[in-house]
N, C-alpha and C. Protein backbone atom coordinates (compact mmCIF):
# COMPACT_ATOMS: atom_id res chain seq x y z
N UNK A 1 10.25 1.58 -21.34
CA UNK A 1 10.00 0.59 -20.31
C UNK A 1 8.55 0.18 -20.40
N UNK A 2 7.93 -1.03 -20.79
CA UNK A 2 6.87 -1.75 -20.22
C UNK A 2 6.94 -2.48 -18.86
N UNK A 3 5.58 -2.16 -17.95
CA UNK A 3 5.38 -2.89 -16.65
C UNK A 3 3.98 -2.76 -16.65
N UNK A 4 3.71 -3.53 -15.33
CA UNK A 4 1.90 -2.97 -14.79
C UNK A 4 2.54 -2.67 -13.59
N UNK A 5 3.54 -2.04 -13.01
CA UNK A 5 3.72 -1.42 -11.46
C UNK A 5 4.03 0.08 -11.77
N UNK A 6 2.87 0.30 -11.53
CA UNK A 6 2.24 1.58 -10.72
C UNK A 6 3.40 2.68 -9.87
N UNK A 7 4.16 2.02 -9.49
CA UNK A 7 5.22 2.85 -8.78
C UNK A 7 6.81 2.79 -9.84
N UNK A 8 6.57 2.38 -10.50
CA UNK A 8 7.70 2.26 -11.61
C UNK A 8 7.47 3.27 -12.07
N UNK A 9 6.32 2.96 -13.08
CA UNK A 9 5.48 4.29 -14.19
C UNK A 9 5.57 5.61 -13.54
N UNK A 10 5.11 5.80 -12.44
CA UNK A 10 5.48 6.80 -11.79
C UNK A 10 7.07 7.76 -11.77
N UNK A 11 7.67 7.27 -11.78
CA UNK A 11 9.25 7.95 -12.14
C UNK A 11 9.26 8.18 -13.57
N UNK A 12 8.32 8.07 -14.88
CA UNK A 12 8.38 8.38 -15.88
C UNK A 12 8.10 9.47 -16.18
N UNK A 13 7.76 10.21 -17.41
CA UNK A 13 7.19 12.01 -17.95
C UNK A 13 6.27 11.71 -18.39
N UNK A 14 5.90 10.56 -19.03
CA UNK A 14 5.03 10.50 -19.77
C UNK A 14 4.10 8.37 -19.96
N UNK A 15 3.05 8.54 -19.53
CA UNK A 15 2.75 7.16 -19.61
C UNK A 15 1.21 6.96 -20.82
N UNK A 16 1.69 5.71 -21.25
CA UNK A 16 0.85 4.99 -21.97
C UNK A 16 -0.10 3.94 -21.53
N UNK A 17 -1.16 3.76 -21.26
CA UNK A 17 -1.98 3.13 -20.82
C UNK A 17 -2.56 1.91 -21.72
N UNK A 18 -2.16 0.42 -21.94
CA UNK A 18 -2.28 -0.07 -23.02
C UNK A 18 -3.55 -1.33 -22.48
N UNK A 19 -4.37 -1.69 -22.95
CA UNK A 19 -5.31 -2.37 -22.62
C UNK A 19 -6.20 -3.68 -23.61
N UNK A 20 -5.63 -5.32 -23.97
CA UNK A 20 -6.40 -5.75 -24.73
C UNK A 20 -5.72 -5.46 -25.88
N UNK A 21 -4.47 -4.76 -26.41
CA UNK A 21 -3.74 -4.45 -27.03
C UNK A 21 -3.86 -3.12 -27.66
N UNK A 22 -4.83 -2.55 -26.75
CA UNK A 22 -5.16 -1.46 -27.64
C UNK A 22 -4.75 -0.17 -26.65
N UNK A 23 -4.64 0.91 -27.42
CA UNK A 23 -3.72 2.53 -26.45
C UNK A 23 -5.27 2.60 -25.50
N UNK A 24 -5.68 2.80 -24.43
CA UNK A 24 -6.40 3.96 -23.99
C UNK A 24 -6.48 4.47 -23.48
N UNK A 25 -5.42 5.27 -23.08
CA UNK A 25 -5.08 6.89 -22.18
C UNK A 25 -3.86 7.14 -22.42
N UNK A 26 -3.42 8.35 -22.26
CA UNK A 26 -1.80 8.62 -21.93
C UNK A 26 -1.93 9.83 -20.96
N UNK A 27 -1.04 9.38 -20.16
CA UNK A 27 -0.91 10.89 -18.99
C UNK A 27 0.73 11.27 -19.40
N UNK A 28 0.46 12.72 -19.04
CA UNK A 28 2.32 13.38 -19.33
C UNK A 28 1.87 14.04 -17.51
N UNK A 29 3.27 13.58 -17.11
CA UNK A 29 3.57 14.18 -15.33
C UNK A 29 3.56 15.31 -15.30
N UNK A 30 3.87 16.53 -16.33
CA UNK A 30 4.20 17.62 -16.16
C UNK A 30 4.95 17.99 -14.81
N UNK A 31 4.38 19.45 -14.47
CA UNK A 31 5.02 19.77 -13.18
C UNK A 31 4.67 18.69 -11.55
N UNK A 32 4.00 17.96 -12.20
CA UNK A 32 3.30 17.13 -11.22
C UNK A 32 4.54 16.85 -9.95
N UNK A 33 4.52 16.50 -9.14
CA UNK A 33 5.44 15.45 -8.33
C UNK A 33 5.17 14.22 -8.59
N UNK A 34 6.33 13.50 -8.37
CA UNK A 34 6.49 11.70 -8.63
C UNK A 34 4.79 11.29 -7.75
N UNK A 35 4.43 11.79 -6.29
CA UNK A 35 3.58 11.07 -5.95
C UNK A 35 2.30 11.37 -6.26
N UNK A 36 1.97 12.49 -6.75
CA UNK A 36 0.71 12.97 -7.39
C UNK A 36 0.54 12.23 -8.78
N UNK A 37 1.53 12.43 -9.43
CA UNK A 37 2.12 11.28 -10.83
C UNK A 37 1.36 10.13 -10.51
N UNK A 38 1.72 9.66 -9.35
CA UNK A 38 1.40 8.38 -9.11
C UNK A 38 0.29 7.87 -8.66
N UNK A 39 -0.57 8.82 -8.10
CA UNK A 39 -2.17 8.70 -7.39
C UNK A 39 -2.82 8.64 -9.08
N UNK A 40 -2.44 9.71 -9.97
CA UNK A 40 -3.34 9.52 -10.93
C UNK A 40 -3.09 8.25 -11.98
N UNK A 41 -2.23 7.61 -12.25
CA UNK A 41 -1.99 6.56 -12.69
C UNK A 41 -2.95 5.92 -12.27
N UNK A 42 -2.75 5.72 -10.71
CA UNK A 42 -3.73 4.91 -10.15
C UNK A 42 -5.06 4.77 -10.26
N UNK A 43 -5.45 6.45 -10.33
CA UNK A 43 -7.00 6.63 -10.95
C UNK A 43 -7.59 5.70 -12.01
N UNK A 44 -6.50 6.14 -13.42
CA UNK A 44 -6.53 5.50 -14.54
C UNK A 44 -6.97 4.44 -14.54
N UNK A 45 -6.13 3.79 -14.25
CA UNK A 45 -5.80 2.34 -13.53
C UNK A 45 -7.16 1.57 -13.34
N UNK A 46 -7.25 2.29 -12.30
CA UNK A 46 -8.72 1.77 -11.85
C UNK A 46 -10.03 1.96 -12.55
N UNK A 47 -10.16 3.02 -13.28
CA UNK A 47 -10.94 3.20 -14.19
C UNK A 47 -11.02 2.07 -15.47
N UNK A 48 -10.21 2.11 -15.66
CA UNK A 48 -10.32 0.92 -17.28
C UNK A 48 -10.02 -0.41 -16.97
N UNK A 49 -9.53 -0.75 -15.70
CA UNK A 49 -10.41 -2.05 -15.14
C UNK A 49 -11.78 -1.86 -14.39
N UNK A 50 -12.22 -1.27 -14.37
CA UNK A 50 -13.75 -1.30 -13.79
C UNK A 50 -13.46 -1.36 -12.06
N UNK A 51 -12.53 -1.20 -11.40
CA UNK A 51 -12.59 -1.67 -10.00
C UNK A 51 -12.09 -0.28 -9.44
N UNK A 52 -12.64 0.34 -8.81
CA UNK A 52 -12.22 1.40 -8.56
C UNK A 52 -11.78 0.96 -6.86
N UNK A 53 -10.27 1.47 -6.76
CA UNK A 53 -9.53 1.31 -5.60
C UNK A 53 -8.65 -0.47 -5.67
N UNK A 54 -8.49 -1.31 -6.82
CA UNK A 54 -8.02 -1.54 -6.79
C UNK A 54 -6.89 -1.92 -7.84
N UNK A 55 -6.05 -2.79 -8.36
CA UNK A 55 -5.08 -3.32 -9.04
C UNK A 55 -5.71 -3.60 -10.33
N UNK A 56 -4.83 -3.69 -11.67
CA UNK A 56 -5.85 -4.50 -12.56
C UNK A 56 -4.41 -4.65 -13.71
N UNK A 57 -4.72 -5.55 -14.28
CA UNK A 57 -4.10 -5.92 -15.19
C UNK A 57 -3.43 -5.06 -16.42
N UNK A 58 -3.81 -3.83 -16.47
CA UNK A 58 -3.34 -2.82 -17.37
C UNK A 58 -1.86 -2.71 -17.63
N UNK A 59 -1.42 -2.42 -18.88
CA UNK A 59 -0.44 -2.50 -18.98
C UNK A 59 0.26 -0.82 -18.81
N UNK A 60 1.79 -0.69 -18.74
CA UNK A 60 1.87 0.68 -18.94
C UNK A 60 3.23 0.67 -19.77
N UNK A 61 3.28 1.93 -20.60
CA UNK A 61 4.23 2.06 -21.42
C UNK A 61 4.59 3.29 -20.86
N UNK A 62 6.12 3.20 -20.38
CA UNK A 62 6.74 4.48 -20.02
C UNK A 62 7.92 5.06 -20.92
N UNK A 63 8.13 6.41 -20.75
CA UNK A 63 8.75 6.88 -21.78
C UNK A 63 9.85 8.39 -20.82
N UNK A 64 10.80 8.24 -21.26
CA UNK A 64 11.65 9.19 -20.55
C UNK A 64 11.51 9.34 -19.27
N UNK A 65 12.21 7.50 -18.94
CA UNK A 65 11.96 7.42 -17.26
C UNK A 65 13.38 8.45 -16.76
N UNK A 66 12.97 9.16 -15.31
CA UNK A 66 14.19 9.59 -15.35
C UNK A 66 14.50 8.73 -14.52
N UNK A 67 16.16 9.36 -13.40
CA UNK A 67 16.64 8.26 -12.43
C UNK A 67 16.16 7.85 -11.76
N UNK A 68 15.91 6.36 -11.29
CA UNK A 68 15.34 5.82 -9.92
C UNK A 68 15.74 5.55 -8.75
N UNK A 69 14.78 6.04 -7.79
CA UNK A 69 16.05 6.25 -6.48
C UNK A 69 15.60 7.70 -6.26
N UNK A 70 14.89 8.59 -6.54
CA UNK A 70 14.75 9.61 -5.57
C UNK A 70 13.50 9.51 -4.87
């Protein structure tokens, strides 16, 4: 699955952080929970757009989303 929503990526194991066409980060959820999963995305996120606390254009590559809906 490719998106830039943040709460999608989140139901994944493992995300790709793609930027300008180029990789730069990958997080794996581990034992994480979906919403801890999801605060640090957000970190990311905000980091490699320069805006810390908000949205940015980043892309994400998800990989072994599981079901959605919990």
């Amino acid at each position: 699955m490719v998106t830039h929503d943040a709460v999608a990526a989140s139901y994944a194991d493992r995300i790709l952080f793609i930027k300008d066409g180029k990789l730069f980060n990958e997080l794996r959820r581990g034992d994480n929970s979906r919403t801890d999963f999801y605060q640090r995305i957000l970190e990311v996120q905000a980091f490699l757009s320069g805006k810390q606390g908000s949205s940015s254009a980043v892309g994400f590559v998800a990989s072994h989303v599981t079901a959605v809906g919990n």
